[in-house]
PDB file of N, CA and C in Angstrom:
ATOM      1  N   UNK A   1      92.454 110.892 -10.241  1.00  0.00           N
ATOM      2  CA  UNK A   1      92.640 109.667  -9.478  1.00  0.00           C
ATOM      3  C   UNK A   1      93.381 109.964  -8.181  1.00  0.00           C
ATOM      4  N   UNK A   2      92.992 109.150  -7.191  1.00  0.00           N
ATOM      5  CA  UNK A   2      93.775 109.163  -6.233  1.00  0.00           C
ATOM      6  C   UNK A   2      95.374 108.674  -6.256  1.00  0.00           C
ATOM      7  N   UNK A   3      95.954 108.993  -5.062  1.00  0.00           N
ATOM      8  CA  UNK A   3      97.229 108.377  -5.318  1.00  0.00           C
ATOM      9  C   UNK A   3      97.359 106.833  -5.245  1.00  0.00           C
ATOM     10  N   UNK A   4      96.617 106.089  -4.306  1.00  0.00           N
ATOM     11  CA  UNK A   4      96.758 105.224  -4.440  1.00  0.00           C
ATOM     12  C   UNK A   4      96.408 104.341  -5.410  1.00  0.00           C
ATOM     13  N   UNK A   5      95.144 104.777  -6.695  1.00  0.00           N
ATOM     14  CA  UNK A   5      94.783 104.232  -7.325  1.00  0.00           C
ATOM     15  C   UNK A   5      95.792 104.523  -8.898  1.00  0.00           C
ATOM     16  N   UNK A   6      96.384 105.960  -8.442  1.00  0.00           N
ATOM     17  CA  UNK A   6      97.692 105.645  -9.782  1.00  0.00           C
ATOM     18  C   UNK A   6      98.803 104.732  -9.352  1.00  0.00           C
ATOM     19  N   UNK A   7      98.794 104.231  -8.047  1.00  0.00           N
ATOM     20  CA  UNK A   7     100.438 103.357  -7.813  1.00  0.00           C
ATOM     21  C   UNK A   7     100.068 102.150  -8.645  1.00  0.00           C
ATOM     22  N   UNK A   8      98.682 101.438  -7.874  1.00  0.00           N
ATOM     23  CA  UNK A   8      98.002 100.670  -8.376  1.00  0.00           C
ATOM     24  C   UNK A   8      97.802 100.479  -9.748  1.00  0.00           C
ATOM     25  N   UNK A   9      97.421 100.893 -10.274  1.00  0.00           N
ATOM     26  CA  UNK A   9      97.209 100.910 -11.885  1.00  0.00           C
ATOM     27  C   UNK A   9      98.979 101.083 -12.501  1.00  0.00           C
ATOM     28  N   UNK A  10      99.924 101.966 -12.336  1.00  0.00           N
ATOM     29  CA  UNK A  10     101.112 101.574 -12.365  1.00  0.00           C
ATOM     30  C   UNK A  10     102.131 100.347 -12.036  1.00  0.00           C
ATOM     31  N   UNK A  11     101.756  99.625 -11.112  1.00  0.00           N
ATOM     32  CA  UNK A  11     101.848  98.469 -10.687  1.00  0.00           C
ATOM     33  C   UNK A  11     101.175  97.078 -11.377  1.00  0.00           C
ATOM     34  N   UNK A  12     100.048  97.501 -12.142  1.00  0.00           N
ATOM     35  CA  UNK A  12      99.162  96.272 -12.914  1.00  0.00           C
ATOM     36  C   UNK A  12     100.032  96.507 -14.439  1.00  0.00           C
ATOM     37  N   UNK A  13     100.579  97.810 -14.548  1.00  0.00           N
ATOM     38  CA  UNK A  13     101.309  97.803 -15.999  1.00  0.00           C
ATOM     39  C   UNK A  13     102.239  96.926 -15.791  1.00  0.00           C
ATOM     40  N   UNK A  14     103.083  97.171 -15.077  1.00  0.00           N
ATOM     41  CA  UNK A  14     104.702  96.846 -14.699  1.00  0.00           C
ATOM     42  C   UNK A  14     104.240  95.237 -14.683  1.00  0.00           C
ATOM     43  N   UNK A  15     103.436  94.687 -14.207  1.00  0.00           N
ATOM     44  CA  UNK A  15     103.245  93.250 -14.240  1.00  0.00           C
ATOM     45  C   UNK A  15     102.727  92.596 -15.211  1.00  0.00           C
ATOM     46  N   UNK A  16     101.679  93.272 -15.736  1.00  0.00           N
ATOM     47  CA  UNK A  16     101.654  93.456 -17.280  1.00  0.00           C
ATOM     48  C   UNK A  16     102.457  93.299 -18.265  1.00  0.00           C
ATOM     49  N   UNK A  17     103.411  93.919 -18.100  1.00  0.00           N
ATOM     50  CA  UNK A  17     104.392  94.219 -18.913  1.00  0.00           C
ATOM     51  C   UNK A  17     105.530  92.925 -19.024  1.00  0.00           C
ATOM     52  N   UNK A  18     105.945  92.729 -17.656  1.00  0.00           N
ATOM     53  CA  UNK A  18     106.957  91.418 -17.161  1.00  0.00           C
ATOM     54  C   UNK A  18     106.227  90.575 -17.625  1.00  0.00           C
ATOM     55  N   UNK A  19     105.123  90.170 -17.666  1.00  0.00           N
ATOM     56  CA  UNK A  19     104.171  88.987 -18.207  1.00  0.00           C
ATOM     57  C   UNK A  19     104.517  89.028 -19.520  1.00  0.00           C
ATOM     58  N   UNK A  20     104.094  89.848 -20.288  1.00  0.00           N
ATOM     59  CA  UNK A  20     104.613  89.211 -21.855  1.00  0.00           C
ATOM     60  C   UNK A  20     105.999  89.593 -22.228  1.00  0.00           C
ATOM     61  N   UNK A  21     106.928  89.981 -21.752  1.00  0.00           N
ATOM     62  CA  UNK A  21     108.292  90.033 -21.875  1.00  0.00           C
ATOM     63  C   UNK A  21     108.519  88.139 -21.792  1.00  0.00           C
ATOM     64  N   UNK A  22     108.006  87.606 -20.188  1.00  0.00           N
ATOM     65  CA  UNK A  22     108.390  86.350 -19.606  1.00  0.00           C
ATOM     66  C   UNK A  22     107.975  85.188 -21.132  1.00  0.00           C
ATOM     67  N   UNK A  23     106.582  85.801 -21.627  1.00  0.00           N
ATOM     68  CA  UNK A  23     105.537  84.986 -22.693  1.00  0.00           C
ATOM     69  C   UNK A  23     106.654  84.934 -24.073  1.00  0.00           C
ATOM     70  N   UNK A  24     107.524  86.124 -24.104  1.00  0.00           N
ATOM     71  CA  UNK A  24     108.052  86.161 -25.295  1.00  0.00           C
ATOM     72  C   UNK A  24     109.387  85.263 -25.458  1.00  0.00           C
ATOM     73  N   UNK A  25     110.040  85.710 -24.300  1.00  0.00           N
ATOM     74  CA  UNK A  25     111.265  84.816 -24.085  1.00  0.00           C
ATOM     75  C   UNK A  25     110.592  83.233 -24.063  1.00  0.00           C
ATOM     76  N   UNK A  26     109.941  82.764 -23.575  1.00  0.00           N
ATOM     77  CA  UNK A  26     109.357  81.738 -23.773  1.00  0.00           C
ATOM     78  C   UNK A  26     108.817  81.089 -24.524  1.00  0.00           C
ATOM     79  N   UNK A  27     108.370  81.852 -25.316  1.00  0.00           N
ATOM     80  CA  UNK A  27     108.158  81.673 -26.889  1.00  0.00           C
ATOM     81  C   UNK A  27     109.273  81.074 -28.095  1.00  0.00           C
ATOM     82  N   UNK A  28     110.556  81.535 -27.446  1.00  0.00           N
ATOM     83  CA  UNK A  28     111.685  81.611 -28.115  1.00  0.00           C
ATOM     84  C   UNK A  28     112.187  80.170 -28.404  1.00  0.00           C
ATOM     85  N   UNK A  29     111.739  79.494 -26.964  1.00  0.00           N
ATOM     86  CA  UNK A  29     112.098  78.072 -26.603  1.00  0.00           C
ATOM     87  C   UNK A  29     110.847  76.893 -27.035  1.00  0.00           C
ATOM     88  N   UNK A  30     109.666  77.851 -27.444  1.00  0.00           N
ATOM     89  CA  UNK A  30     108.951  76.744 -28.089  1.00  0.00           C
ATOM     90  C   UNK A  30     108.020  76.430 -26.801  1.00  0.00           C
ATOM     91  N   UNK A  31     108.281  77.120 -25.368  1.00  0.00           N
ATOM     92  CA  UNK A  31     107.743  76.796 -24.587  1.00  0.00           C
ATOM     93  C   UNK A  31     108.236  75.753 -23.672  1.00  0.00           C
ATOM     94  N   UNK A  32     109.245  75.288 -24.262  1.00  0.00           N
ATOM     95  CA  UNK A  32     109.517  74.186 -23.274  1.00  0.00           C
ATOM     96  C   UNK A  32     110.656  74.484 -22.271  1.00  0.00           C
ATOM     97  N   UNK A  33     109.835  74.082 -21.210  1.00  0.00           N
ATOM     98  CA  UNK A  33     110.351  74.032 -20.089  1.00  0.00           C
ATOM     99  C   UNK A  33     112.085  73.958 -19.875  1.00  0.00           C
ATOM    100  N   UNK A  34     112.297  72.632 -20.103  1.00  0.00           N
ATOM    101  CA  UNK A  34     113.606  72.346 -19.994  1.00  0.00           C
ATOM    102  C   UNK A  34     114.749  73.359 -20.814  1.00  0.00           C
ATOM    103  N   UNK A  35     114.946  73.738 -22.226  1.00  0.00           N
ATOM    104  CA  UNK A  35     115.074  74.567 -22.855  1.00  0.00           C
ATOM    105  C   UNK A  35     115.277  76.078 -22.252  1.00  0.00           C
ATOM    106  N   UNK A  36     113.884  76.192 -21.706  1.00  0.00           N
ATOM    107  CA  UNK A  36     113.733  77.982 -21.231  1.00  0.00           C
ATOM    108  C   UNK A  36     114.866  78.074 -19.726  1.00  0.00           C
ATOM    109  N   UNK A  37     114.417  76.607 -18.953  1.00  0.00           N
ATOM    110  CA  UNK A  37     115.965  76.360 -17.363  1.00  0.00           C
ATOM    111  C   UNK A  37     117.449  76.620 -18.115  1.00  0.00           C
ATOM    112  N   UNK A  38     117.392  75.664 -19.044  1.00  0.00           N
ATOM    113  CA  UNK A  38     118.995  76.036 -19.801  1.00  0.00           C
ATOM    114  C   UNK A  38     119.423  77.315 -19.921  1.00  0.00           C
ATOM    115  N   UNK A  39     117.946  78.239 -21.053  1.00  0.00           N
ATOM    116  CA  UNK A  39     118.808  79.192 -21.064  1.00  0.00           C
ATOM    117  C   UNK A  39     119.048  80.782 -19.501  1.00  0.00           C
ATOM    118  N   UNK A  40     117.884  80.424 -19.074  1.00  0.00           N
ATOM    119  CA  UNK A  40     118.118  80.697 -17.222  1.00  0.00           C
ATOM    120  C   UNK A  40     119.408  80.398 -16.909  1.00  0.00           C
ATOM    121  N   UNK A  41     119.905  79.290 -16.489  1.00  0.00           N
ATOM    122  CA  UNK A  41     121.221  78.954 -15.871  1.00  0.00           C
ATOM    123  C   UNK A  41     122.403  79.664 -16.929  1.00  0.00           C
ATOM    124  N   UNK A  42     122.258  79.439 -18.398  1.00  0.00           N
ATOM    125  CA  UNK A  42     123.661  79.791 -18.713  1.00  0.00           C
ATOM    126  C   UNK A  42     123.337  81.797 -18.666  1.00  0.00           C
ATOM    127  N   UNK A  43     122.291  81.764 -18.927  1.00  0.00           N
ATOM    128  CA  UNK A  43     122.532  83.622 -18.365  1.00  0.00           C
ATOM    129  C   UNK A  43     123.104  83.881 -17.054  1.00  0.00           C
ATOM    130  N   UNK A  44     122.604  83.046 -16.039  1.00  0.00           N
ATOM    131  CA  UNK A  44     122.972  82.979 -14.856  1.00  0.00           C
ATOM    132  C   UNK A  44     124.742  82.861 -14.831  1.00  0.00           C
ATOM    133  N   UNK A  45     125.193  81.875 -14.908  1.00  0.00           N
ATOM    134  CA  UNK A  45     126.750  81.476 -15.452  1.00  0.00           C
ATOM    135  C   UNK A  45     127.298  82.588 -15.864  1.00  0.00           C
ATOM    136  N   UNK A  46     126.788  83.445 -16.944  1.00  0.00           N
ATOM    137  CA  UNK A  46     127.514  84.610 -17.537  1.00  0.00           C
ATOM    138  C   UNK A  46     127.541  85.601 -16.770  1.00  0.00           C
ATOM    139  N   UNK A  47     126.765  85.706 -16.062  1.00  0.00           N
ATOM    140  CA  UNK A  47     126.611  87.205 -15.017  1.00  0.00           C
ATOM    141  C   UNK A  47     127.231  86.482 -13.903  1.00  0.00           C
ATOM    142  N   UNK A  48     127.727  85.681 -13.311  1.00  0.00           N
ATOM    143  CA  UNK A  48     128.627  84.904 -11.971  1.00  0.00           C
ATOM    144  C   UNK A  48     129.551  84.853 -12.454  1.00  0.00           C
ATOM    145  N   UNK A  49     130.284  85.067 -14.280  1.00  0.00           N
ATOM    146  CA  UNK A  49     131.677  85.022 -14.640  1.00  0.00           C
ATOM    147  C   UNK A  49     131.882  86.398 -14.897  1.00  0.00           C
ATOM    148  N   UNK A  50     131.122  87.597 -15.029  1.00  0.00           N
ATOM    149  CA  UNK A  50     131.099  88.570 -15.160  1.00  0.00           C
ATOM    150  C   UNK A  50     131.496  89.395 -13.974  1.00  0.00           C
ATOM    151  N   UNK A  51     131.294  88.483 -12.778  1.00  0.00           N
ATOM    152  CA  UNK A  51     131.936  89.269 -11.200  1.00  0.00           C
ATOM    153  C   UNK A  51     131.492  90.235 -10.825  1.00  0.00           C
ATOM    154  N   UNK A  52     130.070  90.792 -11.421  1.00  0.00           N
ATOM    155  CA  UNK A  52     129.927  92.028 -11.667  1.00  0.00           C
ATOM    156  C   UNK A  52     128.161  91.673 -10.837  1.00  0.00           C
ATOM    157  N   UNK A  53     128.047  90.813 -10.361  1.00  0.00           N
ATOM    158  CA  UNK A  53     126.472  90.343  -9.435  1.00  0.00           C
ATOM    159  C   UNK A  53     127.182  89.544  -8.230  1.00  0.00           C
ATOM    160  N   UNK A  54     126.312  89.626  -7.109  1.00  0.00           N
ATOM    161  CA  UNK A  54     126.839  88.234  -6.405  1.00  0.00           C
ATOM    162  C   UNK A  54     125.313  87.552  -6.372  1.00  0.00           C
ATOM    163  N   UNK A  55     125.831  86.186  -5.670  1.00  0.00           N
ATOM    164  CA  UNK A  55     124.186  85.629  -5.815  1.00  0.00           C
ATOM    165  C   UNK A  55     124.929  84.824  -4.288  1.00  0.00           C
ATOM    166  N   UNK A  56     123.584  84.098  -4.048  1.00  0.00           N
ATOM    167  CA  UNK A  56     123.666  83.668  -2.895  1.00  0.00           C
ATOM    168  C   UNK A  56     124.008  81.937  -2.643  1.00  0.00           C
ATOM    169  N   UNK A  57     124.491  81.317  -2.255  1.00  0.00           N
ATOM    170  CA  UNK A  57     124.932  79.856  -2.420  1.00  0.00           C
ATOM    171  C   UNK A  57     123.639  79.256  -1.512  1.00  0.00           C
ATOM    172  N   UNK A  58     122.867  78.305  -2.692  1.00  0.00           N
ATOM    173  CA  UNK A  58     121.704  77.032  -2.171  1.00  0.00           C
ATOM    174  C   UNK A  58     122.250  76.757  -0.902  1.00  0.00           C
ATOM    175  N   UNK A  59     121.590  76.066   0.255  1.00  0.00           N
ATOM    176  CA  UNK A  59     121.476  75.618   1.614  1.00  0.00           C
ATOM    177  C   UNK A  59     122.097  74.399   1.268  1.00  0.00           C
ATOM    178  N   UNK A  60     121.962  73.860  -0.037  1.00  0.00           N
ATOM    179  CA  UNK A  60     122.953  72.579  -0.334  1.00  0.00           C
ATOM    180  C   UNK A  60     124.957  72.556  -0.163  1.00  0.00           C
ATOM    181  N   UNK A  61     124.699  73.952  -0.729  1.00  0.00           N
ATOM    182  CA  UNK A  61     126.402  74.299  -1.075  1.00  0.00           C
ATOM    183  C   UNK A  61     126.959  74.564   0.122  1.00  0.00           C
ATOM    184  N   UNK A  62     128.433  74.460  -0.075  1.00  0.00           N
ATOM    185  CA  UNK A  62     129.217  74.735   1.297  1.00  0.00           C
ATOM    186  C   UNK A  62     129.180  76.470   0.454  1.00  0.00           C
ATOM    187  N   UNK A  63     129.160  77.435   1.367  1.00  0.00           N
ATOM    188  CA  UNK A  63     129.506  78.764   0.540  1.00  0.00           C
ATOM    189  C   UNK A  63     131.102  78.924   0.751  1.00  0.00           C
ATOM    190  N   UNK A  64     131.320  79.741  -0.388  1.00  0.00           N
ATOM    191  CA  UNK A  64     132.215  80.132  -0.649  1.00  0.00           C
ATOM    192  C   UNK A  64     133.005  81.277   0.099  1.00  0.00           C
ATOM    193  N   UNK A  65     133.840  81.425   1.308  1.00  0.00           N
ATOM    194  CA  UNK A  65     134.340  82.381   2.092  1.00  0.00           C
ATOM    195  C   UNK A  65     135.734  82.555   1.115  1.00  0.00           C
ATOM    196  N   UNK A  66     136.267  84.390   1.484  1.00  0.00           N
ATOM    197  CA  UNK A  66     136.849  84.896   0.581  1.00  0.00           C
ATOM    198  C   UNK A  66     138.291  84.740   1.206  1.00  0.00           C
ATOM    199  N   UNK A  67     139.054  84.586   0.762  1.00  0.00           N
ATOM    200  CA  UNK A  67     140.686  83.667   0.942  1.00  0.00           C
ATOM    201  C   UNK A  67     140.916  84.635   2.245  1.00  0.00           C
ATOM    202  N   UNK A  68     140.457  85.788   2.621  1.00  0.00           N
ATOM    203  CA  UNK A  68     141.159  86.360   3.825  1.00  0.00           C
ATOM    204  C   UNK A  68     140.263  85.712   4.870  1.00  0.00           C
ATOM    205  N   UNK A  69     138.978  85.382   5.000  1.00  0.00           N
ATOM    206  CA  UNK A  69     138.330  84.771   6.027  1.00  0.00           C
ATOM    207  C   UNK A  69     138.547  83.548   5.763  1.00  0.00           C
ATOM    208  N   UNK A  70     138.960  82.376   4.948  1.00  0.00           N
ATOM    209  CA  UNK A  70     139.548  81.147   5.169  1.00  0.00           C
ATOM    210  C   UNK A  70     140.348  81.238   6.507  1.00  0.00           C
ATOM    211  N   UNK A  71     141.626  82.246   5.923  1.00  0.00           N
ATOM    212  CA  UNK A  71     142.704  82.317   6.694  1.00  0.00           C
ATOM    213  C   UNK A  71     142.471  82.585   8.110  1.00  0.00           C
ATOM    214  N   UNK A  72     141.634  83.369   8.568  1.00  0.00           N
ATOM    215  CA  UNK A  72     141.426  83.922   9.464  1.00  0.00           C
ATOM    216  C   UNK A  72     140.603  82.588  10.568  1.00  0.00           C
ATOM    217  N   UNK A  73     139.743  81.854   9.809  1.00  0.00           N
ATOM    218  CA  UNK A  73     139.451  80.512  10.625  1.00  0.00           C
ATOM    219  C   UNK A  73     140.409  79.649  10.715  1.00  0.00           C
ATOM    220  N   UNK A  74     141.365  79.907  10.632  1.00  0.00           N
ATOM    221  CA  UNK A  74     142.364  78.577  10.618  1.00  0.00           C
ATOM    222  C   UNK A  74     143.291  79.383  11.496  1.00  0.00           C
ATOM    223  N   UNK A  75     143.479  80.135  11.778  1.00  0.00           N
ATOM    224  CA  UNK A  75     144.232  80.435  12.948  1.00  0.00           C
ATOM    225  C   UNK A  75     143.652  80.512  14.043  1.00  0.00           C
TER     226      UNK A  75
END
């Protein structure tokens, strides 16, 4: 095979693969929607109390600046 046709075919696994990982966890919840968001967010929650990821604050949120750049706008 060519190279590009092993990235390719490596690339249809890997998605492959995430597909029934996604099917299984989903399975777990019976499928339902609401259920499968819950357990999304509280994984989410655990890895943002874990300090150990950052994530990015919605266009809704004021973000969160770190107590030395507070300070630094206020003077």
């Amino acid at each position: 095979m060519r190279d590009r046709e092993i990235i390719e075919n490596t690339e249809c696994e890997i998605v492959k693969e995430v597909r029934e990982v996604r099917h299984k966890i989903s399975a777990r919840f019976n499928h339902d929607i609401g259920q499968l968001v819950a357990h999304y967010q509280e994984i989410q929650e655990e890895m943002r109390r874990s300090g150990k990821y950052k994530f990015a604050d919605l266009p809704s949120q004021k973000p969160k600046l770190p107590k030395s750049a507070d300070s630094e706008v206020a003077d």
